[in-house]
N, C-alpha and C. Protein backbone atom coordinates (compact mmCIF):
# COMPACT_ATOMS: atom_id res chain seq x y z
N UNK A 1 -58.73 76.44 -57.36
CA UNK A 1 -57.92 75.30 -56.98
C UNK A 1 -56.44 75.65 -57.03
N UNK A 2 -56.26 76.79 -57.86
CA UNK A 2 -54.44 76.53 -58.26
C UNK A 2 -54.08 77.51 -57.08
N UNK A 3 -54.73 78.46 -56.81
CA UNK A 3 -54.96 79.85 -55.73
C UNK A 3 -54.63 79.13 -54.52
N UNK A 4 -55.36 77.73 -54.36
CA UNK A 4 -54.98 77.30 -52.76
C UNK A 4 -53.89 76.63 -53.03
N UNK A 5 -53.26 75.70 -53.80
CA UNK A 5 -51.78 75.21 -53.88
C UNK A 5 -50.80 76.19 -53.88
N UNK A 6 -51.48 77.33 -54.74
CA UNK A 6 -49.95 78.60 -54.27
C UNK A 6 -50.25 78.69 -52.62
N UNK A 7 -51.11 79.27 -52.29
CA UNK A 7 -51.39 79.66 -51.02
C UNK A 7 -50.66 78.74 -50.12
N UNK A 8 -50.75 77.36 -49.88
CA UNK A 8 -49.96 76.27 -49.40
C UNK A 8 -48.79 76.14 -49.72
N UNK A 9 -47.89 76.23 -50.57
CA UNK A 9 -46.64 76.65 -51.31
C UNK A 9 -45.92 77.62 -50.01
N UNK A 10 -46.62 78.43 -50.95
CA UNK A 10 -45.87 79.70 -50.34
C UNK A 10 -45.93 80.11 -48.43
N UNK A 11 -47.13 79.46 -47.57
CA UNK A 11 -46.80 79.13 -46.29
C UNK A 11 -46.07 78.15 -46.03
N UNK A 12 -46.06 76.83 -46.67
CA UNK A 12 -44.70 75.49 -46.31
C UNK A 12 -43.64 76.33 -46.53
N UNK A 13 -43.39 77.37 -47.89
CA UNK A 13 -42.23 78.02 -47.27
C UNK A 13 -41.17 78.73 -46.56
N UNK A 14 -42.82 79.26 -46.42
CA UNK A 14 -42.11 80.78 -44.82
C UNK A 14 -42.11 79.73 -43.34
N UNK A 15 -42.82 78.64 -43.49
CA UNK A 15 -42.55 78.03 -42.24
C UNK A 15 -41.48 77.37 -42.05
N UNK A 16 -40.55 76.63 -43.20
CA UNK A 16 -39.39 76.06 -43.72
C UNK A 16 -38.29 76.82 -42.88
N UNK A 17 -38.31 78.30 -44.12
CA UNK A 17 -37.64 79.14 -43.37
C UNK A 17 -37.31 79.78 -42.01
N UNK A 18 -38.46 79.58 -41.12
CA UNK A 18 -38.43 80.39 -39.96
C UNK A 18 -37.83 79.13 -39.00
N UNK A 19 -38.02 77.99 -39.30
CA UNK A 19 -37.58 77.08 -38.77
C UNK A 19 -35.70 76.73 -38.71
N UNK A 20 -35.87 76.65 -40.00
CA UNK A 20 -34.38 77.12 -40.34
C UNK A 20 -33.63 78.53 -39.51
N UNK A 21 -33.82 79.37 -39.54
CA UNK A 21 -33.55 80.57 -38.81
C UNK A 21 -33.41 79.98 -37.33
N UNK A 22 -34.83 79.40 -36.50
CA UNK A 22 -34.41 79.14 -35.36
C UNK A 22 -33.46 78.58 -34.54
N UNK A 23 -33.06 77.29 -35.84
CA UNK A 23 -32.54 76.26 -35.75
C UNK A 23 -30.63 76.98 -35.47
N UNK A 24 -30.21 77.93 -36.48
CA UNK A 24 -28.99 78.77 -36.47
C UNK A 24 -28.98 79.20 -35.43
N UNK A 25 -30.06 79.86 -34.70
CA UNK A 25 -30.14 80.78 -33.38
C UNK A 25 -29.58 79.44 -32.05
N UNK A 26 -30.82 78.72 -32.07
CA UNK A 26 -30.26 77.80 -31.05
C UNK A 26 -28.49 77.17 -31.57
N UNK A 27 -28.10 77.06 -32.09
CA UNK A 27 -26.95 76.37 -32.56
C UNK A 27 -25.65 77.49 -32.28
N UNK A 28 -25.71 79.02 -32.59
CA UNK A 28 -24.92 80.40 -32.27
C UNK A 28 -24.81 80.30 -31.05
N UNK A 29 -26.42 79.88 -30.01
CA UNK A 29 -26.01 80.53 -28.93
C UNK A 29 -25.38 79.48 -27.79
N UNK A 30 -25.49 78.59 -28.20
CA UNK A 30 -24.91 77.28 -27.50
C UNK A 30 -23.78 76.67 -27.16
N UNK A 31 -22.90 78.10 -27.78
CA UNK A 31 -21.68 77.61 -28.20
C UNK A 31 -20.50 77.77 -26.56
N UNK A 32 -20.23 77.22 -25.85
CA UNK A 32 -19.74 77.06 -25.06
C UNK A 32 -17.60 77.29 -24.97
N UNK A 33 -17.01 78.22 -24.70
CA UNK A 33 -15.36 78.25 -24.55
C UNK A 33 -15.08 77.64 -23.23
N UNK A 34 -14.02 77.58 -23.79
CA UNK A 34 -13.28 76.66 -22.89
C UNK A 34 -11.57 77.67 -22.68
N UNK A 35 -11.90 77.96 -21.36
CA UNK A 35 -10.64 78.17 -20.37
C UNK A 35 -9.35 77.44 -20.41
N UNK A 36 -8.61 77.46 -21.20
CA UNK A 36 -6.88 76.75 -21.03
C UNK A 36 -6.77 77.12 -20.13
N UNK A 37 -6.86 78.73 -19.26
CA UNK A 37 -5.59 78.69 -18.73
C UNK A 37 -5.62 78.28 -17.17
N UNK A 38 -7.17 77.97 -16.70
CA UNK A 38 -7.63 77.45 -15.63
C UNK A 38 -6.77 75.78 -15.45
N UNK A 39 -5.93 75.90 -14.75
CA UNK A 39 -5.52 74.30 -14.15
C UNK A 39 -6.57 73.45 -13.22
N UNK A 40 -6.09 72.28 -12.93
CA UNK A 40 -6.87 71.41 -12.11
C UNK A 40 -6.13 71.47 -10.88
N UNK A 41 -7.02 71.65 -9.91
CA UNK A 41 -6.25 71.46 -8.47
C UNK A 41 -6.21 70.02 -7.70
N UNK A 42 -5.29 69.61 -7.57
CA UNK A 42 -4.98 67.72 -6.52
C UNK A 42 -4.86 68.63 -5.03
N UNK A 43 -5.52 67.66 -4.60
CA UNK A 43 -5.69 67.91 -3.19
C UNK A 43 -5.08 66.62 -2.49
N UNK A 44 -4.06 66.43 -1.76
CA UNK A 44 -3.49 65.16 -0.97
C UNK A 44 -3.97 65.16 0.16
N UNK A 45 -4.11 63.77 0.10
CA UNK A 45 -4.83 63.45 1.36
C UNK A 45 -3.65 62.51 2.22
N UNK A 46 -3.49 62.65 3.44
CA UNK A 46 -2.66 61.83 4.01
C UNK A 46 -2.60 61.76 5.68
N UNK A 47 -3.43 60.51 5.78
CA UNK A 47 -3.96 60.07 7.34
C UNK A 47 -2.90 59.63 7.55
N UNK A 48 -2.61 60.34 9.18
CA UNK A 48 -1.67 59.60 10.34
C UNK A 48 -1.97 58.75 11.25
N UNK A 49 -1.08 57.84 11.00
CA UNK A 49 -1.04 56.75 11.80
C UNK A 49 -0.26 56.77 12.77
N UNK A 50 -1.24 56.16 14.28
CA UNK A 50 -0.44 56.11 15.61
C UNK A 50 0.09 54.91 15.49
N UNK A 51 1.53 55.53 16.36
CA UNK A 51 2.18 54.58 16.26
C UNK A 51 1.91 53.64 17.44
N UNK A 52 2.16 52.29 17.29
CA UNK A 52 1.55 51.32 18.30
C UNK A 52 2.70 50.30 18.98
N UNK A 53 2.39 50.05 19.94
CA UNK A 53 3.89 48.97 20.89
C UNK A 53 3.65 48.11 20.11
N UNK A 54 4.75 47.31 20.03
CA UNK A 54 4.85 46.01 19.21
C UNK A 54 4.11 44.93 20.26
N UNK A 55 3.28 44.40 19.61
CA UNK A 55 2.61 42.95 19.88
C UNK A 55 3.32 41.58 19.59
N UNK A 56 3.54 41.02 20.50
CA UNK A 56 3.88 39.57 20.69
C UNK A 56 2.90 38.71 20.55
N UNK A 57 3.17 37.84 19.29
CA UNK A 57 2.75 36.74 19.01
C UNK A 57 2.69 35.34 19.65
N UNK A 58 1.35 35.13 20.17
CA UNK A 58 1.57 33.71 21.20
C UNK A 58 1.41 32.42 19.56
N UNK A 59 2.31 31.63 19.41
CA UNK A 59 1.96 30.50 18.81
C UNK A 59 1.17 29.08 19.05
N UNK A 60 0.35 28.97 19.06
CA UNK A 60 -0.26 27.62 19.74
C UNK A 60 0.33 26.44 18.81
N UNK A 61 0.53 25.65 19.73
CA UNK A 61 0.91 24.99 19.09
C UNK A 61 -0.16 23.50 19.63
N UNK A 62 -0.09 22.65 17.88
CA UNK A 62 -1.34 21.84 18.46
C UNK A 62 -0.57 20.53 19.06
N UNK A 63 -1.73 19.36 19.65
CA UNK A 63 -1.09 18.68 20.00
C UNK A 63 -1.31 17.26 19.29
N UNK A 64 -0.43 16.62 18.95
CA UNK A 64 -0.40 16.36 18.17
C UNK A 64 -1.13 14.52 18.07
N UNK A 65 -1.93 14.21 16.98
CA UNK A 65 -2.65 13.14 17.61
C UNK A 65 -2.38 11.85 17.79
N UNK A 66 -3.20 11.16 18.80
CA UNK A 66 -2.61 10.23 19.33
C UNK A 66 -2.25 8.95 18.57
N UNK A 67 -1.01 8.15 18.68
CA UNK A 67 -0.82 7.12 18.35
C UNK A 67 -1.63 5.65 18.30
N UNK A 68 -2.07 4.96 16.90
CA UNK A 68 -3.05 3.66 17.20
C UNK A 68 -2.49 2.83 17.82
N UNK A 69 -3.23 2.24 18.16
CA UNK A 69 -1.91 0.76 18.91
C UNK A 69 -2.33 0.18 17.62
N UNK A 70 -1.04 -0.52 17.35
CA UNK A 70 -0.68 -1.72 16.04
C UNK A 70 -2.16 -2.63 16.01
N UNK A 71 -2.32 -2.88 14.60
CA UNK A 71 -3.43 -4.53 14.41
C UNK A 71 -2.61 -5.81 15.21
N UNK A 72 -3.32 -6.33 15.57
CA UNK A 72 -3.39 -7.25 16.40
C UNK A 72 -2.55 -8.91 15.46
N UNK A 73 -1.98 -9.14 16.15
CA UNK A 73 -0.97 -10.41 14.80
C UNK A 73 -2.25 -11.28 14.37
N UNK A 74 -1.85 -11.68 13.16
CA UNK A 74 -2.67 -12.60 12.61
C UNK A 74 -2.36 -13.69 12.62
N UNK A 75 -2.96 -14.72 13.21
CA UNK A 75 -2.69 -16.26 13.96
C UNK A 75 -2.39 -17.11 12.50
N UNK A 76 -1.11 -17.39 12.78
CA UNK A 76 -0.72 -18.38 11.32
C UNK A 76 -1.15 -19.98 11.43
N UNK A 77 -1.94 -20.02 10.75
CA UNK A 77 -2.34 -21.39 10.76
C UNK A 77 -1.26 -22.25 10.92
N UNK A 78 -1.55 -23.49 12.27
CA UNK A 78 -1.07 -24.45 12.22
C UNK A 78 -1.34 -25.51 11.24
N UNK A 79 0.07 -26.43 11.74
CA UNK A 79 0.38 -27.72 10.56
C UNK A 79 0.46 -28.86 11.20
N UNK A 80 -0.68 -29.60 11.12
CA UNK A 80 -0.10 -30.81 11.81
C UNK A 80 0.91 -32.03 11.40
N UNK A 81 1.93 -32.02 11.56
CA UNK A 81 2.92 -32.39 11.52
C UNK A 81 2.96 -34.12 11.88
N UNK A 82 2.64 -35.26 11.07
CA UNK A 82 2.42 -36.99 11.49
C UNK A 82 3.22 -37.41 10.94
N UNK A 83 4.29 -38.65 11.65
CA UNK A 83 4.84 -39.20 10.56
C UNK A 83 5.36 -40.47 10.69
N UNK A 84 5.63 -41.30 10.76
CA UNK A 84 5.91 -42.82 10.61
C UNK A 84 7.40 -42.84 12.58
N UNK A 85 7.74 -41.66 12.12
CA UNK A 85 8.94 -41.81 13.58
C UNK A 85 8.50 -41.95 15.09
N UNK A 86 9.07 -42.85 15.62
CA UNK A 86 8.71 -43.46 16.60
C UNK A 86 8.21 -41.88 17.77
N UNK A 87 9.64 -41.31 17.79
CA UNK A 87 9.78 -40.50 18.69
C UNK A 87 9.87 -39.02 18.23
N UNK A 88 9.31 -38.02 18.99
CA UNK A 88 9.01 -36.43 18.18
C UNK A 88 9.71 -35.33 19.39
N UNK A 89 10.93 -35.24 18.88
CA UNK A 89 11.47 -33.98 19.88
C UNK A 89 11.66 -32.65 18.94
N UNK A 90 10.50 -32.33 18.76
CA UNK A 90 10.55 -31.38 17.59
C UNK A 90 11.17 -30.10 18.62
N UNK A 91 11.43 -28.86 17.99
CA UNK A 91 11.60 -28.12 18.78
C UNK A 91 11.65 -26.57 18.25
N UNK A 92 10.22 -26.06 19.03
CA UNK A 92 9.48 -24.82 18.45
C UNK A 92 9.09 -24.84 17.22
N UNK A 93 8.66 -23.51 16.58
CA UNK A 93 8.31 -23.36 15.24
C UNK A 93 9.75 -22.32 14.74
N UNK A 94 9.80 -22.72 13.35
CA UNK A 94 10.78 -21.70 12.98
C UNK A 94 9.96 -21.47 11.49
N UNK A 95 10.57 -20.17 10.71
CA UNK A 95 9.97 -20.09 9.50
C UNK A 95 10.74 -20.30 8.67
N UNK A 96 10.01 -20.90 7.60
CA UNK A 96 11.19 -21.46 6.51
C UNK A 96 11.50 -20.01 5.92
N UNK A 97 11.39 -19.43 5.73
CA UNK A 97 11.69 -18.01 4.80
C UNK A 97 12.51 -17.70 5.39
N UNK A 98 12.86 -17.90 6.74
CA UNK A 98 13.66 -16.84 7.40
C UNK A 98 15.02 -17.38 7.33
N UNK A 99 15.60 -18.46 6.62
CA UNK A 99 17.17 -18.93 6.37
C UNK A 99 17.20 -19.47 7.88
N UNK A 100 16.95 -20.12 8.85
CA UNK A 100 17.09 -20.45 9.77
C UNK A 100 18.25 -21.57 9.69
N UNK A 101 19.51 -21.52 10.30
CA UNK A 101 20.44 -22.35 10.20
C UNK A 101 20.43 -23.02 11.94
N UNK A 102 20.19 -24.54 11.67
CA UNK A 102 20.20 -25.51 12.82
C UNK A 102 21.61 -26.03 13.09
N UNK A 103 22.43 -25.62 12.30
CA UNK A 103 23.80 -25.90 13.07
C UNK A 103 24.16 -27.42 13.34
N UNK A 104 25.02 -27.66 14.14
CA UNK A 104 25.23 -29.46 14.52
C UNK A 104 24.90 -29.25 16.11
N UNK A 105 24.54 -30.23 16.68
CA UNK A 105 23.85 -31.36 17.79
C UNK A 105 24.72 -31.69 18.56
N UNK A 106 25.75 -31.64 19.67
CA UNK A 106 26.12 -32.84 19.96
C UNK A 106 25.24 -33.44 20.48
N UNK A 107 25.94 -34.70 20.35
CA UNK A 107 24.97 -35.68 21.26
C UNK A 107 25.59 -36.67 22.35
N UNK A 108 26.87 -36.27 22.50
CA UNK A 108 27.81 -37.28 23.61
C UNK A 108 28.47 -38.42 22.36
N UNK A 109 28.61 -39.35 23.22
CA UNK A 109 29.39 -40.67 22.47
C UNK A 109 28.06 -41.17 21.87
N UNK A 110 28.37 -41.34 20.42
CA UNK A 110 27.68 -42.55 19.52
C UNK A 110 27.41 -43.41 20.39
N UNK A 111 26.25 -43.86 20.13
CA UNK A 111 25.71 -45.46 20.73
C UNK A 111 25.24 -46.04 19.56
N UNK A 112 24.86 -47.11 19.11
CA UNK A 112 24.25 -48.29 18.68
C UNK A 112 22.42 -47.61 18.61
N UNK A 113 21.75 -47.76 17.55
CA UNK A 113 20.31 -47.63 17.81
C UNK A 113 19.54 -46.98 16.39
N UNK A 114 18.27 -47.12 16.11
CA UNK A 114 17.98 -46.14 15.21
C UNK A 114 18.11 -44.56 15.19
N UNK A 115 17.27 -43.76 14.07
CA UNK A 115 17.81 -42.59 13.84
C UNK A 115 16.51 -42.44 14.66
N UNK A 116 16.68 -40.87 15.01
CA UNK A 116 15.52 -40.38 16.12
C UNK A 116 15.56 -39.31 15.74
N UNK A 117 13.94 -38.32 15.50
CA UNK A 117 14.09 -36.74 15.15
C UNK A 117 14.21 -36.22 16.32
N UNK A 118 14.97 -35.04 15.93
CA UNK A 118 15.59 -33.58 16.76
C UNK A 118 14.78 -32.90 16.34
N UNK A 119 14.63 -32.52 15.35
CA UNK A 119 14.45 -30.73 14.46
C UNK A 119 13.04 -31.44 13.82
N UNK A 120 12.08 -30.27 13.97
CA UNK A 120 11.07 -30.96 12.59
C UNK A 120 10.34 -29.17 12.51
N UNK A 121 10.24 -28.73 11.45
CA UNK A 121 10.42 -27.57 11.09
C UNK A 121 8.73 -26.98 10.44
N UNK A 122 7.79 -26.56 10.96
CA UNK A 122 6.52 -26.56 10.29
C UNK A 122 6.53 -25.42 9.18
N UNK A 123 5.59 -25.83 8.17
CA UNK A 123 6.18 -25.13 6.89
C UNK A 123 4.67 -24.20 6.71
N UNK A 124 5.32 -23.27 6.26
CA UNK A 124 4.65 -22.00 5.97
C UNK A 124 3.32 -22.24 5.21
N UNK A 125 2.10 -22.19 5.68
CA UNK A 125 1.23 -22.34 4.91
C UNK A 125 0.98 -21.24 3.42
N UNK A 126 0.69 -22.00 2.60
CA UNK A 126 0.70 -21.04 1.02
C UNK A 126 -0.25 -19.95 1.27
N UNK A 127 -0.07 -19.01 0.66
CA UNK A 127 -1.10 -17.75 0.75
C UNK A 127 -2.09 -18.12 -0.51
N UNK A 128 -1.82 -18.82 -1.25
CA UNK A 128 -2.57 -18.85 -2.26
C UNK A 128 -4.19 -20.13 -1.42
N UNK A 129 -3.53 -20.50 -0.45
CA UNK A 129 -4.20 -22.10 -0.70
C UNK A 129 -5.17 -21.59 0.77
N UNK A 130 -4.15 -20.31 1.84
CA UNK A 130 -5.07 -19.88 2.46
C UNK A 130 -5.78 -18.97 1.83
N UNK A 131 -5.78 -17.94 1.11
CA UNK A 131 -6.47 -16.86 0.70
C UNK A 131 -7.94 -17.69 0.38
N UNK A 132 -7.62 -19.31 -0.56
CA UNK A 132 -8.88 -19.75 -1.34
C UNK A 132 -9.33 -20.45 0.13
N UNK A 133 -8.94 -20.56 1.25
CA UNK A 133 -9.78 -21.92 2.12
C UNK A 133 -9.51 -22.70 1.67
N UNK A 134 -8.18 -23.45 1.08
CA UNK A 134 -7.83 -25.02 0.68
C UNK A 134 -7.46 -25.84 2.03
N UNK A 135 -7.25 -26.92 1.57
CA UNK A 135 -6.90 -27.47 3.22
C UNK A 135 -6.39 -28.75 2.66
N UNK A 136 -5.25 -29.53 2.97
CA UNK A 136 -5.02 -30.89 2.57
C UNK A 136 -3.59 -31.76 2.86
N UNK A 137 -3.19 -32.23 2.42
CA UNK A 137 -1.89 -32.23 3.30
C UNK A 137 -0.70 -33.44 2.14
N UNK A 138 0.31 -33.61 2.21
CA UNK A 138 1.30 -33.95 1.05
C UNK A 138 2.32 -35.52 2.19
N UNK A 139 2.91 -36.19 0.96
CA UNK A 139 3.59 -37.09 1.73
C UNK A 139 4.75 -37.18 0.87
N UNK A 140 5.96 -36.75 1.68
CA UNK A 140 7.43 -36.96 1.58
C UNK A 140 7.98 -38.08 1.32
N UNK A 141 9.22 -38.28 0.91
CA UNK A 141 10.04 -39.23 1.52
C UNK A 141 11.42 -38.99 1.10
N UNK A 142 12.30 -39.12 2.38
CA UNK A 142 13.47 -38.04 2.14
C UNK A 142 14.29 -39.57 2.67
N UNK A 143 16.15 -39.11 2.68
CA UNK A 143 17.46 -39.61 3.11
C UNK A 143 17.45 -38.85 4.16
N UNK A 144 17.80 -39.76 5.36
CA UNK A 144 18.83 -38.91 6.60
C UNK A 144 20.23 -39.26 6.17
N UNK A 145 20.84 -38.17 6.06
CA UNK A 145 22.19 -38.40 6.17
C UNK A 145 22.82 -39.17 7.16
N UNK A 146 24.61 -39.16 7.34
CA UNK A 146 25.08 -39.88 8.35
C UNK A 146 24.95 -38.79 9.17
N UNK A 147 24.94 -37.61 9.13
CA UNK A 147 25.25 -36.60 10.04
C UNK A 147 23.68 -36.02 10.68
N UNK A 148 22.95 -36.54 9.81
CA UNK A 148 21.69 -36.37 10.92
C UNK A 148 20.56 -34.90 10.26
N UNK A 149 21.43 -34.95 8.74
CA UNK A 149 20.52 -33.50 8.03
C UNK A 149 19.83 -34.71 6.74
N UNK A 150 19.23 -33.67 6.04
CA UNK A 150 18.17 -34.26 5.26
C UNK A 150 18.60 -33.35 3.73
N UNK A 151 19.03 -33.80 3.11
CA UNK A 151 19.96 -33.57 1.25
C UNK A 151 18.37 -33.11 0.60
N UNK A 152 18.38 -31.82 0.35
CA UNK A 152 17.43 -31.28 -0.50
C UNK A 152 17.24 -32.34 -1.59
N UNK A 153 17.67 -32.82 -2.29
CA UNK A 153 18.15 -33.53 -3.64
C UNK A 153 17.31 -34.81 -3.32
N UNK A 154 17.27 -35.31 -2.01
CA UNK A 154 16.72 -36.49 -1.87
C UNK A 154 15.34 -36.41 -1.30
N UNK A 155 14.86 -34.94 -1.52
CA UNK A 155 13.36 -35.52 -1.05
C UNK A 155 12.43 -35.57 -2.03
N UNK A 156 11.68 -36.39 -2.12
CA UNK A 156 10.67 -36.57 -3.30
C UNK A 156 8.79 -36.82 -2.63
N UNK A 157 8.39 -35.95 -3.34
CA UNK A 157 6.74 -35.96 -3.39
C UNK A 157 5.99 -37.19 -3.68
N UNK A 158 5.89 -37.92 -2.40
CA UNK A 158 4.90 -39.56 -3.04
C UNK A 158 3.55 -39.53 -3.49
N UNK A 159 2.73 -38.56 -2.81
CA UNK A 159 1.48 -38.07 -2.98
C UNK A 159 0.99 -36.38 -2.38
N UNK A 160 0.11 -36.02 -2.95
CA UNK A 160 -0.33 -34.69 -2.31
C UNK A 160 -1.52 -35.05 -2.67
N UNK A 161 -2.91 -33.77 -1.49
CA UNK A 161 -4.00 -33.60 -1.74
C UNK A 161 -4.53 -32.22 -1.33
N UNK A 162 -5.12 -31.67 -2.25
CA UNK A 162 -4.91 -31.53 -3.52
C UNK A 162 -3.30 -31.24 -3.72
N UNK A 163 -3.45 -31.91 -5.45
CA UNK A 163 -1.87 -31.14 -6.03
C UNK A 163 -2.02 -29.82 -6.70
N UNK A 164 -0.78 -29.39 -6.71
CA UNK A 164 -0.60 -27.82 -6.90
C UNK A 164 -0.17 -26.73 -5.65
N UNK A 165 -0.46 -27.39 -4.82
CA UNK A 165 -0.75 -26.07 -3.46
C UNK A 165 0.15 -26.36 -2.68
N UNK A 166 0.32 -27.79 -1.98
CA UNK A 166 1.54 -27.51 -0.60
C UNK A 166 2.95 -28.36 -0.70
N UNK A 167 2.95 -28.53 -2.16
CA UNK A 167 4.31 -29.26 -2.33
C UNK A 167 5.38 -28.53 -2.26
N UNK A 168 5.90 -27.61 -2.35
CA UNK A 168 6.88 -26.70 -2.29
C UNK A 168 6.71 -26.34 -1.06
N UNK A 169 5.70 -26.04 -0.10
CA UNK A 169 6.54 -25.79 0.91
C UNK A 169 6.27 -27.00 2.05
N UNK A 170 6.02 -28.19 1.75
CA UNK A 170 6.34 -29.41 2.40
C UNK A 170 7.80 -29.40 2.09
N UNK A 171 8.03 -29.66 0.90
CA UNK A 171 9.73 -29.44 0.70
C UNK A 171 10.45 -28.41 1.22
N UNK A 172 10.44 -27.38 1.84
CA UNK A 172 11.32 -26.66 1.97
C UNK A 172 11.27 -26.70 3.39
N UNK A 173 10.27 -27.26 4.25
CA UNK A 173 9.81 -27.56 5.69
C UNK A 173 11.04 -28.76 5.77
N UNK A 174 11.13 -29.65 5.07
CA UNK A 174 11.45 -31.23 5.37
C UNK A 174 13.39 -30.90 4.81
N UNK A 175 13.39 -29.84 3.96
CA UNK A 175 15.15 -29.76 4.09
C UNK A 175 15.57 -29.14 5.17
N UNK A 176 15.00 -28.64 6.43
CA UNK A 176 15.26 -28.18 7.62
C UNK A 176 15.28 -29.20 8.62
N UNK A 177 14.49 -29.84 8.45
CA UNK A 177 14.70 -31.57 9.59
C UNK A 177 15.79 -31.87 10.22
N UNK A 178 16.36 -32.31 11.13
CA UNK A 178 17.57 -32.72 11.74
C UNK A 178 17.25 -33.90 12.77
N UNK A 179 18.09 -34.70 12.70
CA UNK A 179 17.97 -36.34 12.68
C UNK A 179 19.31 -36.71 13.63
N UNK A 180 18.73 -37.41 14.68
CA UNK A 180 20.02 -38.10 15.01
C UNK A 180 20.25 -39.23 14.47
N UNK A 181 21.28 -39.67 13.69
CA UNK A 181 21.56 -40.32 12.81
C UNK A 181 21.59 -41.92 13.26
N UNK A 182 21.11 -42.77 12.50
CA UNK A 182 21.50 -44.42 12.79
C UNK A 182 22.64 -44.80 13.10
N UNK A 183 22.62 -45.54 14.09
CA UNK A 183 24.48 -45.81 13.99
C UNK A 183 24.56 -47.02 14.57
N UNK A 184 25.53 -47.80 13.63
CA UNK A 184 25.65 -49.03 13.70
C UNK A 184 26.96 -49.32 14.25
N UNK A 185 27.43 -50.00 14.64
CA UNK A 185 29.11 -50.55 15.90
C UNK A 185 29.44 -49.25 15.68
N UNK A 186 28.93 -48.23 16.54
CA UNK A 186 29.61 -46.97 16.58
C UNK A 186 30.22 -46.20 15.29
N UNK A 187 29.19 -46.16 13.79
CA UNK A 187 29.34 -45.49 12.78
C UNK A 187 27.98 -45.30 12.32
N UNK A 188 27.53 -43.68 12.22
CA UNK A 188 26.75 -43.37 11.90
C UNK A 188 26.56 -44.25 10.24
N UNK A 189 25.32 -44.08 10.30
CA UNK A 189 24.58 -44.80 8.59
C UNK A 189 23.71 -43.44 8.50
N UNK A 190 23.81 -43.82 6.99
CA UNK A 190 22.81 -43.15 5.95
C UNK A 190 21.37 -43.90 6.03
N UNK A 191 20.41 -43.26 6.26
CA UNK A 191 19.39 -44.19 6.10
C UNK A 191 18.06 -43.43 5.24
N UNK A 192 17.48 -44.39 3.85
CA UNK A 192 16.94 -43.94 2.98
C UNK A 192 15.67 -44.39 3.07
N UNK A 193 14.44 -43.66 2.56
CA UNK A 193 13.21 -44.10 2.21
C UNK A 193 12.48 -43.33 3.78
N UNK A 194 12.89 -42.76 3.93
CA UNK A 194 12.26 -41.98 5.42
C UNK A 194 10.85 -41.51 4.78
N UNK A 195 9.56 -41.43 5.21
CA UNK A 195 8.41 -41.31 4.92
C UNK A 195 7.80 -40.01 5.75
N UNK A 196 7.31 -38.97 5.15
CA UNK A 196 6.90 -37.84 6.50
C UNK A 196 5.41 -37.21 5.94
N UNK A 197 4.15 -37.25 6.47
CA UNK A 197 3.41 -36.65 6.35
C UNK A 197 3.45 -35.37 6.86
N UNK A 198 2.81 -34.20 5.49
CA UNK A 198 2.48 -32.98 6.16
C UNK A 198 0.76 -32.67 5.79
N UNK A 199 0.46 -32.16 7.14
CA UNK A 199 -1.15 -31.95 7.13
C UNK A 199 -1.26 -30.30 7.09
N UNK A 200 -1.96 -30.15 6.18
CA UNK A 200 -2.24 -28.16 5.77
C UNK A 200 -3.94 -28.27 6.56
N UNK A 201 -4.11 -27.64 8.15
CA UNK A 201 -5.24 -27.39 8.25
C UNK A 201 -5.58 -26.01 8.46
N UNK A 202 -6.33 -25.70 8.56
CA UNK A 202 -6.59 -23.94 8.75
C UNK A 202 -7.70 -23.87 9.79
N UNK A 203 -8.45 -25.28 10.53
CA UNK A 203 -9.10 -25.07 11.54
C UNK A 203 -8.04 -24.97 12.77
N UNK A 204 -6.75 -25.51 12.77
CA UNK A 204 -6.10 -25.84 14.11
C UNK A 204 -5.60 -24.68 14.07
């Protein structure tokens, strides 16, 4: 028994060794130098280009697109305009927003007679009262002056329907009014308690 453990011994070691040995051999002979004094060679490369006529650039130009025609006006609701005065020489529409100044009238020589409308001014329907579909209409009652205008100061709201919506601009319709004035032995009068319906419709 001890005869074969030497025996095994002593071959693991010569095989150890010879291995070892080989191992130096491959490693000696592998050994590779290196050349300093060999440089690297660059090789340039450099393509010629023909030369070419100059090219003219056409620009197109686009054309440019066509103009909409405008939206079409939006029809401002009429106002029907009723009111206790005999006679109605109203004349056109004007807008109250727009500062419209009616100026003075002649009218020839004073005569004797009641007051008679000139001017009657239709008033801007509310955006609030069109936006909702309201509809209804307000009753005035203003002073003609001697001169035939109507004194902001003197017009007052007798009724509206509904309230809230067209009193302000019934009023600002009715301080544009112009009146030929009453006139009595050839002197205009003041004449008070004048009564004017305004109608807000949005079918007319």
């Amino acid at each position: 028994m001890i005869a074969r453990v030497a025996t095994a011994l002593i071959a693991a070691s010569g095989v150890t060794f010879a291995l070892f040995l080989m191992m130096n051999f491959l490693v000696a002979s592998g050994e590779v130098k290196i050349d300093n004094d060999e440089r690297p060679r660059f090789i340039d490369v450099v393509q010629d280009i023909e030369d070419q006529p100059p090219q003219r650039l056409e620009r197109v130009v686009e054309k440019p697109p066509e103009v909409e025609a405008p939206p079409p006006e939006i029809d401002t609701p009429q106002v029907d305009m009723s009111g206790p005065d005999k006679v109605n020489l109203s004349i056109g529409r004007a807008n109250t927003g727009a500062g419209v100044d009616l100026g003075s009238i002649d009218l020839g020589p004073s005569s004797d007679g009641d007051y008679l409308p000139l001017v009657r001014v239709q008033p801007q329907y509310p955006r609030r009262a069109n936006e909702r579909g309201i509809e209804g209409w307000v009753v005035v009652e203003l002073t003609v002056a001697a001169d035939g205008t109507v004194p902001p100061e003197s017009i007052v709201i007798i009724d509206a329907d509904p309230k809230g919506y067209f009193e302000r601009a019934a009023t600002k319709a009715a301080t544009k009014f112009k009146y030929k004035p009453k006139v009595v032995n050839g002197t205009p009068q003041e004449v008070t308690g004048v009564r004017y319906k305004f109608t807000f419709d949005l079918a007319d």
